[in-house]
C-alpha atoms as a PDB file:
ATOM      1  CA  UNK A   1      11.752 -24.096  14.602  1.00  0.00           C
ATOM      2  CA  UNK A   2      14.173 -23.388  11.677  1.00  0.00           C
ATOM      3  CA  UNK A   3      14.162 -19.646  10.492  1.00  0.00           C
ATOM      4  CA  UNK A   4      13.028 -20.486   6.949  1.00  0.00           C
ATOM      5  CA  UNK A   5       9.993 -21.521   8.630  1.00  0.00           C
ATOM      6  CA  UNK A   6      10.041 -18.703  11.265  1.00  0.00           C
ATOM      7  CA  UNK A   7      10.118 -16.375   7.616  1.00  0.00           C
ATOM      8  CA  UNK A   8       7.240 -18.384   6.150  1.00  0.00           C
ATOM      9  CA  UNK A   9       5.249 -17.262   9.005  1.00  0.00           C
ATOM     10  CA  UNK A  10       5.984 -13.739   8.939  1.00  0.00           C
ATOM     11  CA  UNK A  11       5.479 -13.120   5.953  1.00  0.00           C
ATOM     12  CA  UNK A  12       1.677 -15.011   6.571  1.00  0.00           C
ATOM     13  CA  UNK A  13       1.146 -12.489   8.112  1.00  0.00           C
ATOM     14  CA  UNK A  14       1.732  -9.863   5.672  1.00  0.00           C
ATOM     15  CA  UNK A  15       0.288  -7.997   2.436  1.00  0.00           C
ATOM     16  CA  UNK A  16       2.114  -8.387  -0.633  1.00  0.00           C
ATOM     17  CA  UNK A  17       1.264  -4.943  -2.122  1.00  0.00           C
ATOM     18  CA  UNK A  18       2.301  -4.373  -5.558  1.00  0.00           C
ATOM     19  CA  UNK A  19       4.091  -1.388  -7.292  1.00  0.00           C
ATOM     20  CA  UNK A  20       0.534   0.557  -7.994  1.00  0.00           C
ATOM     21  CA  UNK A  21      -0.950   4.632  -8.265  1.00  0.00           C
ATOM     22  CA  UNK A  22      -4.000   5.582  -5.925  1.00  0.00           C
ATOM     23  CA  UNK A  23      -5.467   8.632  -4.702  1.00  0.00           C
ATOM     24  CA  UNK A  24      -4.320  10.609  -1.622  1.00  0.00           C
ATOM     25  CA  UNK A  25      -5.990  12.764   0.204  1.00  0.00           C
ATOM     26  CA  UNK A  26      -9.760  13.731   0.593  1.00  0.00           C
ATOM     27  CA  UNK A  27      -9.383  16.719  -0.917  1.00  0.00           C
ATOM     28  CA  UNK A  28     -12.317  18.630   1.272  1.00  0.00           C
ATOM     29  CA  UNK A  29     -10.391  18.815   4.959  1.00  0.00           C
ATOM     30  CA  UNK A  30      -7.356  21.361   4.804  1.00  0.00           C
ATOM     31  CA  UNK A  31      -4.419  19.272   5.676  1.00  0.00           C
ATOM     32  CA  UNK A  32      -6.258  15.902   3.009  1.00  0.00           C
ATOM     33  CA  UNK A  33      -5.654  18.412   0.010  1.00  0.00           C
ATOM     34  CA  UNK A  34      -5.156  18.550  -2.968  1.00  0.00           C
ATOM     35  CA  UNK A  35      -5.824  15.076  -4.050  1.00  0.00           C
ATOM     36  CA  UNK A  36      -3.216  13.826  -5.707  1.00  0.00           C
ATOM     37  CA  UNK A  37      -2.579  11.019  -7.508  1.00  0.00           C
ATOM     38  CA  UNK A  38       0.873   8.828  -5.530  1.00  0.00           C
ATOM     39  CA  UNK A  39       2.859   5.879  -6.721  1.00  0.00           C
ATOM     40  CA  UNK A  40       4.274   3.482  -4.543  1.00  0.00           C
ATOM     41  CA  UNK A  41       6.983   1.109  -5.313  1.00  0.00           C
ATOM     42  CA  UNK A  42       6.089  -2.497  -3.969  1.00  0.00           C
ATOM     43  CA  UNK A  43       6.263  -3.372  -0.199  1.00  0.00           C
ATOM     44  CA  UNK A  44       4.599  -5.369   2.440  1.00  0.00           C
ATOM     45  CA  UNK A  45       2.776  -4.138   5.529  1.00  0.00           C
ATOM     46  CA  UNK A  46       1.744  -6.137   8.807  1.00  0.00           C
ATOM     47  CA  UNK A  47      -2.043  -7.433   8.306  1.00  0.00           C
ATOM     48  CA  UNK A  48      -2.105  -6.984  11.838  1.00  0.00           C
ATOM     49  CA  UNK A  49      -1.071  -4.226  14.879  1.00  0.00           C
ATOM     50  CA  UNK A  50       1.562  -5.559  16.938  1.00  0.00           C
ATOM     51  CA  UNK A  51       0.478  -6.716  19.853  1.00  0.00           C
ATOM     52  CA  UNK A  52       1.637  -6.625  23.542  1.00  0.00           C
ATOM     53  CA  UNK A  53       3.384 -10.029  23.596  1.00  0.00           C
ATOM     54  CA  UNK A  54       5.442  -8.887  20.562  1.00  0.00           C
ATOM     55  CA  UNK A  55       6.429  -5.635  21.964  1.00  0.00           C
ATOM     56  CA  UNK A  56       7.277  -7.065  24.600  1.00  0.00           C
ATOM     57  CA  UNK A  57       9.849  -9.505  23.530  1.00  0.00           C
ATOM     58  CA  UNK A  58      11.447  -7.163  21.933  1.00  0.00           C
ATOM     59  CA  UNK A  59      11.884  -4.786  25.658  1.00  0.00           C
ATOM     60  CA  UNK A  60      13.093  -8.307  27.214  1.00  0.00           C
ATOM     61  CA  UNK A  61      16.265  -7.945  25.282  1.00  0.00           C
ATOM     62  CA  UNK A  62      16.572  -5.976  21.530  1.00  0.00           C
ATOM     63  CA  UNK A  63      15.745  -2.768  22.860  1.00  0.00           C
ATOM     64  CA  UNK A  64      18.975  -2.364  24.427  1.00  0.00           C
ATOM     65  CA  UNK A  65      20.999  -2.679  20.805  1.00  0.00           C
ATOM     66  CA  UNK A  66      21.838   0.903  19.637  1.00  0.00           C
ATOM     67  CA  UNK A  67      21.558   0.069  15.856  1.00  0.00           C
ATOM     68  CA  UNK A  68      17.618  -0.972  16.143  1.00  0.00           C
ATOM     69  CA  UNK A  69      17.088   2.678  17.208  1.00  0.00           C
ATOM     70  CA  UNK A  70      17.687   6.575  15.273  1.00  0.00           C
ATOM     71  CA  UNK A  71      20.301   8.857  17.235  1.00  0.00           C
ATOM     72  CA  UNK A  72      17.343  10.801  18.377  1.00  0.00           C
ATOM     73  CA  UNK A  73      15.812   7.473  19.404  1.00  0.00           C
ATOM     74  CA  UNK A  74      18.577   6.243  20.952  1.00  0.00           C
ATOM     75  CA  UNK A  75      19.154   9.567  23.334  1.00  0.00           C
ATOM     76  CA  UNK A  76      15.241   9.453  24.276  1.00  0.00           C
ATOM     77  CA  UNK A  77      15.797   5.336  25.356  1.00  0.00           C
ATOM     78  CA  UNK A  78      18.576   6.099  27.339  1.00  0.00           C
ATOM     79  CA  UNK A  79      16.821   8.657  29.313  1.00  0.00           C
ATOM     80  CA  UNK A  80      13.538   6.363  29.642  1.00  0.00           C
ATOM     81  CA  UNK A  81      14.616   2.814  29.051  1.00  0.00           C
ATOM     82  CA  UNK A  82      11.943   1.085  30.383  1.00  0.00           C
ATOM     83  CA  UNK A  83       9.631   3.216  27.989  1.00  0.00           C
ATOM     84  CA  UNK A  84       6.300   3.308  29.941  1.00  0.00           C
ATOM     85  CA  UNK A  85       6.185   0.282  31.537  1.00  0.00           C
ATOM     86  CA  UNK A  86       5.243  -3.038  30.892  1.00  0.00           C
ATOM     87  CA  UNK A  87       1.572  -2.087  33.038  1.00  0.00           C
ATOM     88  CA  UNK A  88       0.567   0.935  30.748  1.00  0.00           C
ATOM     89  CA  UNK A  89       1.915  -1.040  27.655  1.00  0.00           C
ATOM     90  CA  UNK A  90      -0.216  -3.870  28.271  1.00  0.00           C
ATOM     91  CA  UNK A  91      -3.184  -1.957  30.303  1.00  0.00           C
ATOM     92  CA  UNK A  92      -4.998  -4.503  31.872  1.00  0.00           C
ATOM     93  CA  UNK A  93      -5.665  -6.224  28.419  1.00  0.00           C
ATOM     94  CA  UNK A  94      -4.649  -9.900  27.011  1.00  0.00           C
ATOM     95  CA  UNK A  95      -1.210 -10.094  25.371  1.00  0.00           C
ATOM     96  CA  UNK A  96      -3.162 -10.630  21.876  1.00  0.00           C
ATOM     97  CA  UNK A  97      -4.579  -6.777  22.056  1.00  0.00           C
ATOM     98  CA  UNK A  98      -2.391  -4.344  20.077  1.00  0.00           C
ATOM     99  CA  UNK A  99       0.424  -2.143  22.341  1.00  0.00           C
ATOM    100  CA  UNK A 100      -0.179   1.010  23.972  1.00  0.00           C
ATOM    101  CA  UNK A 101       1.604   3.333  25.249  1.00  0.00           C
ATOM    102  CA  UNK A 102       4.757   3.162  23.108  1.00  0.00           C
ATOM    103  CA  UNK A 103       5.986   6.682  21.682  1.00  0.00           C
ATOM    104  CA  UNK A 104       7.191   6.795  18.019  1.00  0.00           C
ATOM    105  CA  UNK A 105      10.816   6.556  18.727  1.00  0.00           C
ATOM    106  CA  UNK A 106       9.907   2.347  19.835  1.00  0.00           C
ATOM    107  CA  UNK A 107       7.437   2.217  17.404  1.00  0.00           C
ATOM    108  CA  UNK A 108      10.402   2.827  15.296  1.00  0.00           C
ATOM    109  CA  UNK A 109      13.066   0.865  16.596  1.00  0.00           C
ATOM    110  CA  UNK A 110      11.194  -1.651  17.038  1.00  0.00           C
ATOM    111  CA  UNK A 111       9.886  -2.425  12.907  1.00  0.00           C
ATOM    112  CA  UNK A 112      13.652  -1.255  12.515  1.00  0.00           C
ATOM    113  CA  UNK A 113      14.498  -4.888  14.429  1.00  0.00           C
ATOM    114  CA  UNK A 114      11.859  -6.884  12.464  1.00  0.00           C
ATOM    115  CA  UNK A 115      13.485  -5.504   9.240  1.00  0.00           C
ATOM    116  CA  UNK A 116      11.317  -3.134   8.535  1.00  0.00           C
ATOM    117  CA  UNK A 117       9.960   0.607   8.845  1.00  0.00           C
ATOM    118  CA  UNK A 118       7.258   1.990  10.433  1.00  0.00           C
ATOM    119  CA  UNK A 119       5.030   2.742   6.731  1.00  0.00           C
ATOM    120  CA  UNK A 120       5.403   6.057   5.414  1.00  0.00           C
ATOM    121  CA  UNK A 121       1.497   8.033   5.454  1.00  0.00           C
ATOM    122  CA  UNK A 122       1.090   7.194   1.299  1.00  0.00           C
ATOM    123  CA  UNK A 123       1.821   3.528   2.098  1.00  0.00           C
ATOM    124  CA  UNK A 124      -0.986   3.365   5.572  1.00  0.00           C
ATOM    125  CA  UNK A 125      -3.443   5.154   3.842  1.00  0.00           C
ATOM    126  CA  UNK A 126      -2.789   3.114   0.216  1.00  0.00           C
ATOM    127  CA  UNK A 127      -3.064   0.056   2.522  1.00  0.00           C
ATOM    128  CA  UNK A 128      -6.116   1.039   4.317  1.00  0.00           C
ATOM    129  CA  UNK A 129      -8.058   2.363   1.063  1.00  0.00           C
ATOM    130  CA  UNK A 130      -6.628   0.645  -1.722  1.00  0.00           C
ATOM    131  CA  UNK A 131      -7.650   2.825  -4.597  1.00  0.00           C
ATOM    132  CA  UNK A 132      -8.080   5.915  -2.805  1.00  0.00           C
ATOM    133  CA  UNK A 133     -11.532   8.237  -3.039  1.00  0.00           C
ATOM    134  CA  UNK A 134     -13.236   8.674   0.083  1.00  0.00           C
ATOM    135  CA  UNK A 135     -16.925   8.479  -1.683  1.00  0.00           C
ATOM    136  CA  UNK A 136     -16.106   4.589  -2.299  1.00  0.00           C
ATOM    137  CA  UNK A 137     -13.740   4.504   0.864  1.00  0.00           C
ATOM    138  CA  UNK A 138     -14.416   6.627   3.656  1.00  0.00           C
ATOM    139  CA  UNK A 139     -13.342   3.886   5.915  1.00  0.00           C
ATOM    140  CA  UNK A 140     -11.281   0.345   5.716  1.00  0.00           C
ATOM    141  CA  UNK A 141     -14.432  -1.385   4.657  1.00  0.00           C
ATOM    142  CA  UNK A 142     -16.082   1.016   2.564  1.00  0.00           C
ATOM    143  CA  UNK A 143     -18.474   3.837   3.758  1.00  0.00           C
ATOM    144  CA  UNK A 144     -21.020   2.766   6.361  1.00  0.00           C
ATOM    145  CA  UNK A 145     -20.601   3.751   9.270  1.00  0.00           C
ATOM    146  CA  UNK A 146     -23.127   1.408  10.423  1.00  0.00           C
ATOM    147  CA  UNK A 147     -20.483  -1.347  11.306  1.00  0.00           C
ATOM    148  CA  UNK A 148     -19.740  -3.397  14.289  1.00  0.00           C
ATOM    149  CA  UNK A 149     -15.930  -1.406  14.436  1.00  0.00           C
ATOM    150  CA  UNK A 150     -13.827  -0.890  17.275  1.00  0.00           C
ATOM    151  CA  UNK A 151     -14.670   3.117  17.733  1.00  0.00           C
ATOM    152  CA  UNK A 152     -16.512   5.277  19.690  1.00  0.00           C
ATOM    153  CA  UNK A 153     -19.813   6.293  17.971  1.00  0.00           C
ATOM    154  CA  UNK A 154     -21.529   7.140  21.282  1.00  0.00           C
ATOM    155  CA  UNK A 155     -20.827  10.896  21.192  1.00  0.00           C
ATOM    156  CA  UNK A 156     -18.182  13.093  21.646  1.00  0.00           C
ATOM    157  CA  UNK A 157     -19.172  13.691  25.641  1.00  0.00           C
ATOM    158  CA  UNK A 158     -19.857  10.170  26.072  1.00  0.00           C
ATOM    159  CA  UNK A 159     -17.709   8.142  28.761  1.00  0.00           C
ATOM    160  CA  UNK A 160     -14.595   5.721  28.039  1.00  0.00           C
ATOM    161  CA  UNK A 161     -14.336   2.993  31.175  1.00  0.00           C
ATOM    162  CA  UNK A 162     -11.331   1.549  29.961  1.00  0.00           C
ATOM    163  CA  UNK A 163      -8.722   0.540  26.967  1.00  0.00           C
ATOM    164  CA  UNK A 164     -11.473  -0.769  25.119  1.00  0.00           C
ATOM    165  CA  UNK A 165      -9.418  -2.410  22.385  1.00  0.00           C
ATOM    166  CA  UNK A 166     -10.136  -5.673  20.694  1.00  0.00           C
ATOM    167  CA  UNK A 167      -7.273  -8.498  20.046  1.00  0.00           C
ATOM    168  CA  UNK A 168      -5.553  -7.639  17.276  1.00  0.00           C
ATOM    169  CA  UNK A 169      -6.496 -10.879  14.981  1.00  0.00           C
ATOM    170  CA  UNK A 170     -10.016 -10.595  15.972  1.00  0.00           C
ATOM    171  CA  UNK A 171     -12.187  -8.650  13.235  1.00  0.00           C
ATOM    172  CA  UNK A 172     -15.183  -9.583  10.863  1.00  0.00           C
ATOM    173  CA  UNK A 173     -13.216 -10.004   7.334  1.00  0.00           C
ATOM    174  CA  UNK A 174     -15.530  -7.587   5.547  1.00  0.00           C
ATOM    175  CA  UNK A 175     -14.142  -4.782   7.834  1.00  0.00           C
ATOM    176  CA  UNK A 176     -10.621  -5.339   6.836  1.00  0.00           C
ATOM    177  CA  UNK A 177      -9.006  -3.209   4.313  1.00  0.00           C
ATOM    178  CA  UNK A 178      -9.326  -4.143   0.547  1.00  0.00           C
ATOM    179  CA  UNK A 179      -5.429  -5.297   0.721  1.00  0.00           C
ATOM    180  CA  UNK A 180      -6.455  -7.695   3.957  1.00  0.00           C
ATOM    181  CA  UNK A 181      -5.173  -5.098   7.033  1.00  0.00           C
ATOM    182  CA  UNK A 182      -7.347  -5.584  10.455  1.00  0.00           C
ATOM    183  CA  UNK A 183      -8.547  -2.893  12.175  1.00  0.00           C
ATOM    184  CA  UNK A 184      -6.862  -0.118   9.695  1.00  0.00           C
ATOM    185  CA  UNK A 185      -9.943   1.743  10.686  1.00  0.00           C
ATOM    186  CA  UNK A 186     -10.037   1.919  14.651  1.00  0.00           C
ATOM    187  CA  UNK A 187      -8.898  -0.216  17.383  1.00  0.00           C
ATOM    188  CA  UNK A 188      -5.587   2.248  18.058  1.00  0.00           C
ATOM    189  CA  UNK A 189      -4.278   5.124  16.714  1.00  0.00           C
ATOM    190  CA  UNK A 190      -1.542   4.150  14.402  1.00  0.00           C
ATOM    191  CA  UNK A 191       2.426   6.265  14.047  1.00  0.00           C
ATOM    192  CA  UNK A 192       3.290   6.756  10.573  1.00  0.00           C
ATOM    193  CA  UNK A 193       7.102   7.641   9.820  1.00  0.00           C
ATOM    194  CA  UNK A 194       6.550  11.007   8.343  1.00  0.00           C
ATOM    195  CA  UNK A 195       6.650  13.941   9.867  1.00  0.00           C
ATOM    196  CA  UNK A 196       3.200  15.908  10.036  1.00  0.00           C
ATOM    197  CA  UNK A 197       2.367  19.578   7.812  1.00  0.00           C
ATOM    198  CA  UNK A 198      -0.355  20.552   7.635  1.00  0.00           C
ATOM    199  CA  UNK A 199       0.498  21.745   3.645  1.00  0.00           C
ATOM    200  CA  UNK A 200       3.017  18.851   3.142  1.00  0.00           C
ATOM    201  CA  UNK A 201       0.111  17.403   0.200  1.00  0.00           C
ATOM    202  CA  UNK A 202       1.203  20.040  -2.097  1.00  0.00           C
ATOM    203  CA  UNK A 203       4.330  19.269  -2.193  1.00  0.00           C
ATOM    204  CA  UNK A 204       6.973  16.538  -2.409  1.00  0.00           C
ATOM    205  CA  UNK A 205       6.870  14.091  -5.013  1.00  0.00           C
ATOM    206  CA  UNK A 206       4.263  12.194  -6.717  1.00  0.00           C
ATOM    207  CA  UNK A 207       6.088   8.816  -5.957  1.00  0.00           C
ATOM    208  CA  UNK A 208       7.065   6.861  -3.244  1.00  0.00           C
ATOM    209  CA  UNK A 209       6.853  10.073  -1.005  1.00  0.00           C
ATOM    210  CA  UNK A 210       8.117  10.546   2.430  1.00  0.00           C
ATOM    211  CA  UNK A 211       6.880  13.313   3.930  1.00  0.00           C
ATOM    212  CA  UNK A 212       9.049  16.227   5.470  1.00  0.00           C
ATOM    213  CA  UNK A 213      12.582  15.876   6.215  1.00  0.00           C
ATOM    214  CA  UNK A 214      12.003  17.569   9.746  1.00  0.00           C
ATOM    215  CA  UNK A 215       9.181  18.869  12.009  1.00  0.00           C
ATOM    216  CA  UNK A 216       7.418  18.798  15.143  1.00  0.00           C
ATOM    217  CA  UNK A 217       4.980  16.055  15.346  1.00  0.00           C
ATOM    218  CA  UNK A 218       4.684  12.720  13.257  1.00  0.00           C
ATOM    219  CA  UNK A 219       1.519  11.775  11.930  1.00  0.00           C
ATOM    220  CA  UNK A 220      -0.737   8.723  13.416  1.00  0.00           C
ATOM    221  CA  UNK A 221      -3.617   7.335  11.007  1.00  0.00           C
ATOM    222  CA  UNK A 222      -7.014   5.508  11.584  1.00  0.00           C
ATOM    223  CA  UNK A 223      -8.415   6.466  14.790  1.00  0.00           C
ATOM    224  CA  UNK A 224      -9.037   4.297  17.796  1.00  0.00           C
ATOM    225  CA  UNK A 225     -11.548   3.006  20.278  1.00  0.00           C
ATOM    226  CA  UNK A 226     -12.346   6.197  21.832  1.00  0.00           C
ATOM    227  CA  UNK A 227     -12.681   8.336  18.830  1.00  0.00           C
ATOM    228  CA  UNK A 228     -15.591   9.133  16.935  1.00  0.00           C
ATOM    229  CA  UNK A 229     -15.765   7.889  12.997  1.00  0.00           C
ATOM    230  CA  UNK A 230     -14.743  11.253  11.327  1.00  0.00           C
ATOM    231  CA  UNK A 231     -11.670  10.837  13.219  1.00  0.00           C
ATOM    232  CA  UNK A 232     -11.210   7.212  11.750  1.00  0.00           C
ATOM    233  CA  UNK A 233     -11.609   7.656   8.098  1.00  0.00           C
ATOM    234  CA  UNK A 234      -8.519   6.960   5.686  1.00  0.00           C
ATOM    235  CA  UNK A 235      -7.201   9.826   4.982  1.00  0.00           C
ATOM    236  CA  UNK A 236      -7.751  11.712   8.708  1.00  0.00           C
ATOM    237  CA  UNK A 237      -4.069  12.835   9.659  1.00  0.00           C
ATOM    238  CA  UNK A 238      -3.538  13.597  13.477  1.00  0.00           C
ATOM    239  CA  UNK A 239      -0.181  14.927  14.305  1.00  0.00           C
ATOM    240  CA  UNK A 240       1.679  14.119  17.588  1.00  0.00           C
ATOM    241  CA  UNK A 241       5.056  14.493  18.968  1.00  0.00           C
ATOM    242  CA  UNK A 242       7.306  11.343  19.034  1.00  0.00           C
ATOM    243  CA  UNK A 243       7.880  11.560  22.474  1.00  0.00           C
ATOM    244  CA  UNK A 244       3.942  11.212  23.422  1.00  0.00           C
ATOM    245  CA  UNK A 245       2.637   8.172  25.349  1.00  0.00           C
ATOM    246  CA  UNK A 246      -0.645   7.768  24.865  1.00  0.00           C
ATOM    247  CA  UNK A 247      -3.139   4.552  25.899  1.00  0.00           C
ATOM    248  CA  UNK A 248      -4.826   4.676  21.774  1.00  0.00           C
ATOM    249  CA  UNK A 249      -1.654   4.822  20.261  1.00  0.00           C
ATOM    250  CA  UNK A 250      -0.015   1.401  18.512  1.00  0.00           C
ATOM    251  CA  UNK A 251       0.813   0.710  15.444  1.00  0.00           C
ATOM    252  CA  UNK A 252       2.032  -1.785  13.050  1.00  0.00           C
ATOM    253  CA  UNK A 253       5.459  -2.070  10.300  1.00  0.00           C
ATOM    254  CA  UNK A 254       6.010  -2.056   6.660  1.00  0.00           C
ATOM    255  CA  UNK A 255       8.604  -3.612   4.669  1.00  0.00           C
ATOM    256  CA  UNK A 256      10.385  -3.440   0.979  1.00  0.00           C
ATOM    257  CA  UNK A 257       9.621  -5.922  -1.211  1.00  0.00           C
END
């Protein structure tokens, strides 16, 4: 297979999101305000979470090239470079289900080897709600919560049997995203590249932001198969540290245009 067509198919599986404005932030949860209205420059992000088959091609042999990884990433590889294990990656699931189990420092390195970056929080949530405002777009679909989605709507005591995920490619179209993404809302938790604050929405800049230069947890997005829906709308932040392995956490890469 020649690499032009090897591009073709990449890129298939990508949205082409244009340079546009929406609005961030809920504005009526503490760390979702103020709203504020962000532009983005254009970029692509994966329709799809990558999956255990992918991740795992890139453990059989990329992993071990320093430049795919940050200096902080790097020094937390060395240490642990088997990660978590190709068992708890894959967790008794089909190679077509999205990774778990992967902290944010191979999250990173590996969209840095794809040629990419994880996407920053305005880019996943600009993704996952197109315009913005949570009364049209509580969720990837819309608002219902009425919806056959891969979350946990049982109760908050309720019991989890397993890594109930679904394969990544498998989702009714009208629950994607309005930009195309699967399972932006559910399915697994999803790393972000900024760094979480819980005040970091009044400041920065009102384009292309980036988050904090430093802090102590990154931010995941979307929620996952054990989590109720008011932990899966848009613009829910959940901060975690980059070192956490976790059986709901995946996620999926951005890319400049």
């Amino acid at each position: 297979m020649s690499l032009l067509t090897l591009l073709s198919a990449a890129a298939a599986q990508q949205a082409d999101i244009p340079a546009s404005s929406f609005l961030r932030g809920s504005g009526s949860v503490p760390d979702e305000t103020p709203q504020r209205t962000i532009s983005l420059s254009a970029y692509r992000i994966d329709h799809y979470e990558v999956t255990v088959a992918q991740f795992q091609s890139f453990m059989a042999g990329p992993s071990s090239t320093q430049a795919h990884w940050s200096l902080e990433g790097w020094a937390w590889h060395q240490a642990n470079p088997q990660g978590a294990g190709d068992a708890v990656r894959s967790a008794s699931r089909a190679l077509d289900h999205p990774v778990v189990g992967v902290t944010w420092y191979e999250a990173d390195a590996y969209c840095r080897w794809k040629g990419g970056a994880l996407p920053t929080e305005a880019q996943w949530e600009h993704a996952s709600c197109g315009e913005g405002d949570p009364a049209g777009h509580r969720f990837a679909w819309g608002t219902g919560e009425d919806v056959d989605a891969v979350w946990y709507s049982g109760g908050k005591y309720g019991h989890i049997t397993g890594v109930l995920t679904e394969p990544v490619q498998s989702v009714d179209d009208a629950l994607r995203s309005p930009f195309g993404l699967a399972h932006a809302t559910g399915n697994v938790w999803e790393w972000t590249a900024d760094w979480y604050h819980r005040e970091g929405y009044a400041e920065g800049p009102d384009a292309d932001p980036t988050g904090p230069e430093r802090g102590t947890w990154k931010t995941m997005r979307g929620g996952s198969f054990m989590n109720l829906p008011s932990y899966s709308t848009c613009t829910h932040r959940e901060p975690a540290r980059p070192e956490r392995v976790a059986l709901t956490v995946g996620f999926r890469c951005a890319y400049s245009q």
